[in-house]
Protein backbone atom coordinates (compact mmCIF):
# COMPACT_ATOMS: atom_id res chain seq x y z
CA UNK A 1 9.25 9.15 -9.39
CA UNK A 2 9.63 8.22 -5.77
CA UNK A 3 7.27 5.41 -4.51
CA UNK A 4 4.89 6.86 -2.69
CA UNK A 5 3.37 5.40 0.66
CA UNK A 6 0.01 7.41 0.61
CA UNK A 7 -2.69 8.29 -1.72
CA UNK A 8 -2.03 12.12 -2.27
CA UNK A 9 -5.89 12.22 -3.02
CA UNK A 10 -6.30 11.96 1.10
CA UNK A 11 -5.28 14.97 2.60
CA UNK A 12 -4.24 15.59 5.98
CA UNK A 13 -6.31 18.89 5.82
CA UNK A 14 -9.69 16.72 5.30
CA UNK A 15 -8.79 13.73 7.44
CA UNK A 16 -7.99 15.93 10.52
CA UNK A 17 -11.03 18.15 10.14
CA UNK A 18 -13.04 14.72 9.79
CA UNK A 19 -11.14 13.33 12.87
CA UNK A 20 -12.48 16.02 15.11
CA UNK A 21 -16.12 16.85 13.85
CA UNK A 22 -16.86 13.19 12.45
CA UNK A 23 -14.29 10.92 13.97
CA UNK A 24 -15.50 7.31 12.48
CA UNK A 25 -15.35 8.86 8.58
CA UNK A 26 -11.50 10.47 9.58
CA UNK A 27 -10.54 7.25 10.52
CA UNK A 28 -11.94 5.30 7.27
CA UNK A 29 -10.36 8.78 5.55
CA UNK A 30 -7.22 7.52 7.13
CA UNK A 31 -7.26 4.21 6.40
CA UNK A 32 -7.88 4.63 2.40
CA UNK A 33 -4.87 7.41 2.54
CA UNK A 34 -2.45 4.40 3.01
CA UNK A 35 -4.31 1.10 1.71
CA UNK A 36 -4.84 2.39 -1.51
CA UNK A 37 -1.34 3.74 -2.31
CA UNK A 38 1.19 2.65 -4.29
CA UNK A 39 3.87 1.28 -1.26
CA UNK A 40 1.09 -0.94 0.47
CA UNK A 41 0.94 -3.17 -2.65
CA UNK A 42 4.72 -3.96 -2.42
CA UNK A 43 4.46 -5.06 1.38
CA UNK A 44 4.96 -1.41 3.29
CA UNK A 45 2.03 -1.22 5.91
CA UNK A 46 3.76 0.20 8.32
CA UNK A 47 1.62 3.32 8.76
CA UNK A 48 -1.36 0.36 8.65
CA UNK A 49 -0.51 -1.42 11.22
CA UNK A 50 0.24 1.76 13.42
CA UNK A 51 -3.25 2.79 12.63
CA UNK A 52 -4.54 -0.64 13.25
CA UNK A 53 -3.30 -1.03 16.94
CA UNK A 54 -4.49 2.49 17.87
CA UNK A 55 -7.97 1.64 17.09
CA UNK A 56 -7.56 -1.99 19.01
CA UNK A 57 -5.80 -0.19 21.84
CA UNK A 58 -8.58 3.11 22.04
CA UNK A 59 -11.40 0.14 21.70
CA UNK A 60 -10.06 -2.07 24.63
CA UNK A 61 -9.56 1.24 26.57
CA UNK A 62 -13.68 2.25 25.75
CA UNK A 63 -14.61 -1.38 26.82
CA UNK A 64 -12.57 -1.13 29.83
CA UNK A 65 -14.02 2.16 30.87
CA UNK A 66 -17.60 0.84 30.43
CA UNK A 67 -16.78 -2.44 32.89
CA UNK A 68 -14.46 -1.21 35.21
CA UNK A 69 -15.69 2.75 36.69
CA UNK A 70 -18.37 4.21 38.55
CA UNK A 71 -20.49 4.52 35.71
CA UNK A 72 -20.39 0.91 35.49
CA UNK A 73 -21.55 0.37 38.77
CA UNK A 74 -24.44 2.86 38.81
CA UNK A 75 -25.16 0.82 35.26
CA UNK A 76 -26.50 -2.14 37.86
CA UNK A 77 -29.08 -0.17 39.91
CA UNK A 78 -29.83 2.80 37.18
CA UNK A 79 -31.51 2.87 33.67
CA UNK A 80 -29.11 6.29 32.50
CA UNK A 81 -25.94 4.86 33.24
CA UNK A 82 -27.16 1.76 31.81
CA UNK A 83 -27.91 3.47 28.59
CA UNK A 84 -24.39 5.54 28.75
CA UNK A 85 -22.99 2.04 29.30
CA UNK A 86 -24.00 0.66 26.23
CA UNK A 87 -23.08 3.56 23.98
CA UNK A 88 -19.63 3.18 25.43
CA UNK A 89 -19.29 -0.33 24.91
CA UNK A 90 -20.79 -0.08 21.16
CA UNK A 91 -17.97 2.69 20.56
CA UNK A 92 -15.53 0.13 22.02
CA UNK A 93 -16.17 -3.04 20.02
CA UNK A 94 -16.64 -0.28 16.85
CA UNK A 95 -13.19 0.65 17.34
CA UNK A 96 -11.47 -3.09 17.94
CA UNK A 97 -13.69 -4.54 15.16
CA UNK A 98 -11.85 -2.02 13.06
CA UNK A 99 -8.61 -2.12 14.78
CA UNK A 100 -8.71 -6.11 13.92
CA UNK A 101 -10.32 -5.52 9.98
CA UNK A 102 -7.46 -2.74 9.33
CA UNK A 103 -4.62 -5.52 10.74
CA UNK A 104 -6.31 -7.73 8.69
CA UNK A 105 -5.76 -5.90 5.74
CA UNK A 106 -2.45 -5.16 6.70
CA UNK A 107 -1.72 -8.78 6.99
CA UNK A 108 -3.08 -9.28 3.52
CA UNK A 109 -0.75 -6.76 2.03
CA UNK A 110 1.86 -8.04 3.19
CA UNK A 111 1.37 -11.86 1.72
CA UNK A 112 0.68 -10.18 -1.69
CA UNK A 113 3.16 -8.23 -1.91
CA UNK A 114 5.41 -10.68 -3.77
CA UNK A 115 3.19 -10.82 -6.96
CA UNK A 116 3.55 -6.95 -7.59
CA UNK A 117 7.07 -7.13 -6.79
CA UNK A 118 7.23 -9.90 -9.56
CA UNK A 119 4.90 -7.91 -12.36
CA UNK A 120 7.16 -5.18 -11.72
CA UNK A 121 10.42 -7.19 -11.76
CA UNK A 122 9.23 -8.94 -15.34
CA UNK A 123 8.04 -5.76 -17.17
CA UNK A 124 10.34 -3.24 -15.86
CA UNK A 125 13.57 -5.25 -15.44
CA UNK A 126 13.08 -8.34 -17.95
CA UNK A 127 11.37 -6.18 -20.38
CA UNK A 128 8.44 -8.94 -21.07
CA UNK A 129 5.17 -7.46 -22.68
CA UNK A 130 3.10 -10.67 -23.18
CA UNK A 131 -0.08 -10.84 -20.03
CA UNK A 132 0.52 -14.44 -20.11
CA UNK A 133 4.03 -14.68 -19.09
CA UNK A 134 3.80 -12.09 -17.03
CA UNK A 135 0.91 -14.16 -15.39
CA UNK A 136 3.05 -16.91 -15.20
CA UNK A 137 6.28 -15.36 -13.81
CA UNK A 138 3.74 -14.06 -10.74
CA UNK A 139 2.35 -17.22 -10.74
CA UNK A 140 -1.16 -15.91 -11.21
CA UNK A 141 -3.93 -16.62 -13.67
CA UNK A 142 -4.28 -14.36 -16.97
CA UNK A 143 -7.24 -12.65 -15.78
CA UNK A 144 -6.14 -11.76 -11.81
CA UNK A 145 -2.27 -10.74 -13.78
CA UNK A 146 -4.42 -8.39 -15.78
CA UNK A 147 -6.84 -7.05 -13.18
CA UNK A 148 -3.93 -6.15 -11.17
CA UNK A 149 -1.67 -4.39 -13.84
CA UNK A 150 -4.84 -2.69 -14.85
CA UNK A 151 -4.54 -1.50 -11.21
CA UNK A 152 -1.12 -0.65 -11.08
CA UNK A 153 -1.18 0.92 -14.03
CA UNK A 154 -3.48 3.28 -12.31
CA UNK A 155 -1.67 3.90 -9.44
CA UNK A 156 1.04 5.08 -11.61
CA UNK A 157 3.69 2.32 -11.06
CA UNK A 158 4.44 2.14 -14.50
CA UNK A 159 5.94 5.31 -16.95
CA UNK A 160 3.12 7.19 -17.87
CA UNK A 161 1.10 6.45 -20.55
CA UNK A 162 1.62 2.50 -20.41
CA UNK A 163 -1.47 1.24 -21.36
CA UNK A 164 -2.62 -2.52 -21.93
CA UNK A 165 -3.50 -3.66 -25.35
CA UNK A 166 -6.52 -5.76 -24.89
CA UNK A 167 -6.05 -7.66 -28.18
CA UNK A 168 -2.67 -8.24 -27.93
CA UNK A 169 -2.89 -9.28 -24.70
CA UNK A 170 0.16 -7.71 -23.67
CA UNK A 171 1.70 -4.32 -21.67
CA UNK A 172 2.26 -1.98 -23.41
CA UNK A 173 4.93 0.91 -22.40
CA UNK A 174 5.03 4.59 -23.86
CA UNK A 175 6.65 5.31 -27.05
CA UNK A 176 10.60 5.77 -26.81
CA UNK A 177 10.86 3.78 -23.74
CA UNK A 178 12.80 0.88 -23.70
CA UNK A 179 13.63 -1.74 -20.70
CA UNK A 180 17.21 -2.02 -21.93
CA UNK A 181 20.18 -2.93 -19.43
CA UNK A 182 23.12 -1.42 -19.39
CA UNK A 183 26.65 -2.12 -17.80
CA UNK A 184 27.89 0.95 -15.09
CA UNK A 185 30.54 1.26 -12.65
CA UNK A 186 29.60 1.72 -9.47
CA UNK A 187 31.16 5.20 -8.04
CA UNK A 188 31.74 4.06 -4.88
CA UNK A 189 33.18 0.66 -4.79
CA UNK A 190 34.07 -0.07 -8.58
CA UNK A 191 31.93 -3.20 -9.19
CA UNK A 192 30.18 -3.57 -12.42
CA UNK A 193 26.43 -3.60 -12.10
CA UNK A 194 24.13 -4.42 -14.72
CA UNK A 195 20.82 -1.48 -14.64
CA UNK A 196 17.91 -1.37 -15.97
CA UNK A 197 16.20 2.46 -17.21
CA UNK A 198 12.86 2.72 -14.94
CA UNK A 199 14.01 1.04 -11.68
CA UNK A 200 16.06 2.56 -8.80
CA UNK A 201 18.76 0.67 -9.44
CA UNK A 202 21.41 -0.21 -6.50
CA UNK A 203 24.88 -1.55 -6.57
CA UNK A 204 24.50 -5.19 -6.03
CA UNK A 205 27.75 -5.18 -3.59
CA UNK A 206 27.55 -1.78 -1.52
CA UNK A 207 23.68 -0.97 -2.39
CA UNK A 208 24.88 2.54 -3.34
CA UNK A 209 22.37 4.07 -5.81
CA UNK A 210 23.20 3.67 -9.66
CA UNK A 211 21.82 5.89 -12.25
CA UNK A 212 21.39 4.37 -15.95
CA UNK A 213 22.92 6.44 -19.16
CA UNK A 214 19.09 7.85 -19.79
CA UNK A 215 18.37 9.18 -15.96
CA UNK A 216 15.16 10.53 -17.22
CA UNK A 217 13.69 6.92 -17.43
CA UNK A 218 14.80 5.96 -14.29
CA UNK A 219 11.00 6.58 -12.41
CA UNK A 220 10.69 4.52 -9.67
């Protein structure tokens, strides 16, 4: 399954139509299409931080237009303008306040990236099960280690039907699917690479792409 950058559930058929008859609800529409997806958790807000500066850049341009044009001026002397004035420079500190909370987010991301990365890298390559090591090996607390794999188990990250056993306290993975490495040649430059089923496995010399003995477990 190929990690995807967007939520699927945001459509570019909705988000444009909202872009042009409601603009602020296309741009929240746009915003939840990539921060609640499954490639922002593991550090790729690139499409974030795009979005972020156009809002900061169309805000400074509103506020610019409100302080710096003829309609400014005639703001002074005129109560109309005035009023146009304001609406323009509300629309213009609506769009940078949001330019700055979406780069926030962005920045956020990108700092907690590394614990997903290591959930991922302890149940799908070390094959561990138990919450509390898992916790551990993120270096999080029991509860926010579970909170989040409750999370990426619903954002599909994991084969599906992995489920958490609340008793247990552990991960639990579907039936018939087993973390188990395996030793492969690589085609391309000969090295030996250990790979694990579920991960996109690369060569650990020339990065070509390695597929295990069961290529049907090999999801992400």
């Amino acid at each position: 399954m190929k990690q995807q950058t967007h939520n699927p559930k945001y459509g570019w058929g909705l988000i444009i139509t909202l872009l042009v008859f409601f603009f602020p609800l296309g741009v929240f529409f746009l915003y939840k299409r990539y921060a609640t997806g499954r490639g922002v958790l593991l550090g790729d807000t690139k499409a974030l931080t795009v979005l972020a500066w156009f809002l900061l850049c169309n805000g400074f341009f509103w506020l610019y237009a409100a302080v710096d044009s003829d309609l400014g001026e005639m703001a002074l002397t005129d109560a109309s303008p005035r009023t146009t004035v304001r609406i323009i420079v509300v629309i213009g500190l609506g769009l940078a306040f949001s330019g700055l909370f979406v780069l926030a987010k962005s920045f956020l991301f990108q700092r907690g990236a590394a614990k997903y990365a290591a959930y991922l890298h302890a149940v799908m390559r070390e094959g561990q099960s138990s919450l509390r090591v898992i916790a551990d090996a993120a270096g999080q607390n029991f509860e926010t280690a579970r909170l989040d794999l409750l999370a990426m188990i619903a954002l599909d990250f994991f084969p599906h039907g992995t489920h958490i056993n609340e008793g247990r306290k552990e991960i639990v993975l579907p039936p018939g699917f087993a973390v188990t490495p395996q030793v492969i040649t690589c085609a391309s430059c000969g090295a030996s690479t250990t790979v694990y089923p579920g991960r996109a496995n690369k060569c650990e010399y020339c990065e070509s792409p390695l597929v295990s003995a069961n290529p049907s477990q090999d999801i992400f």
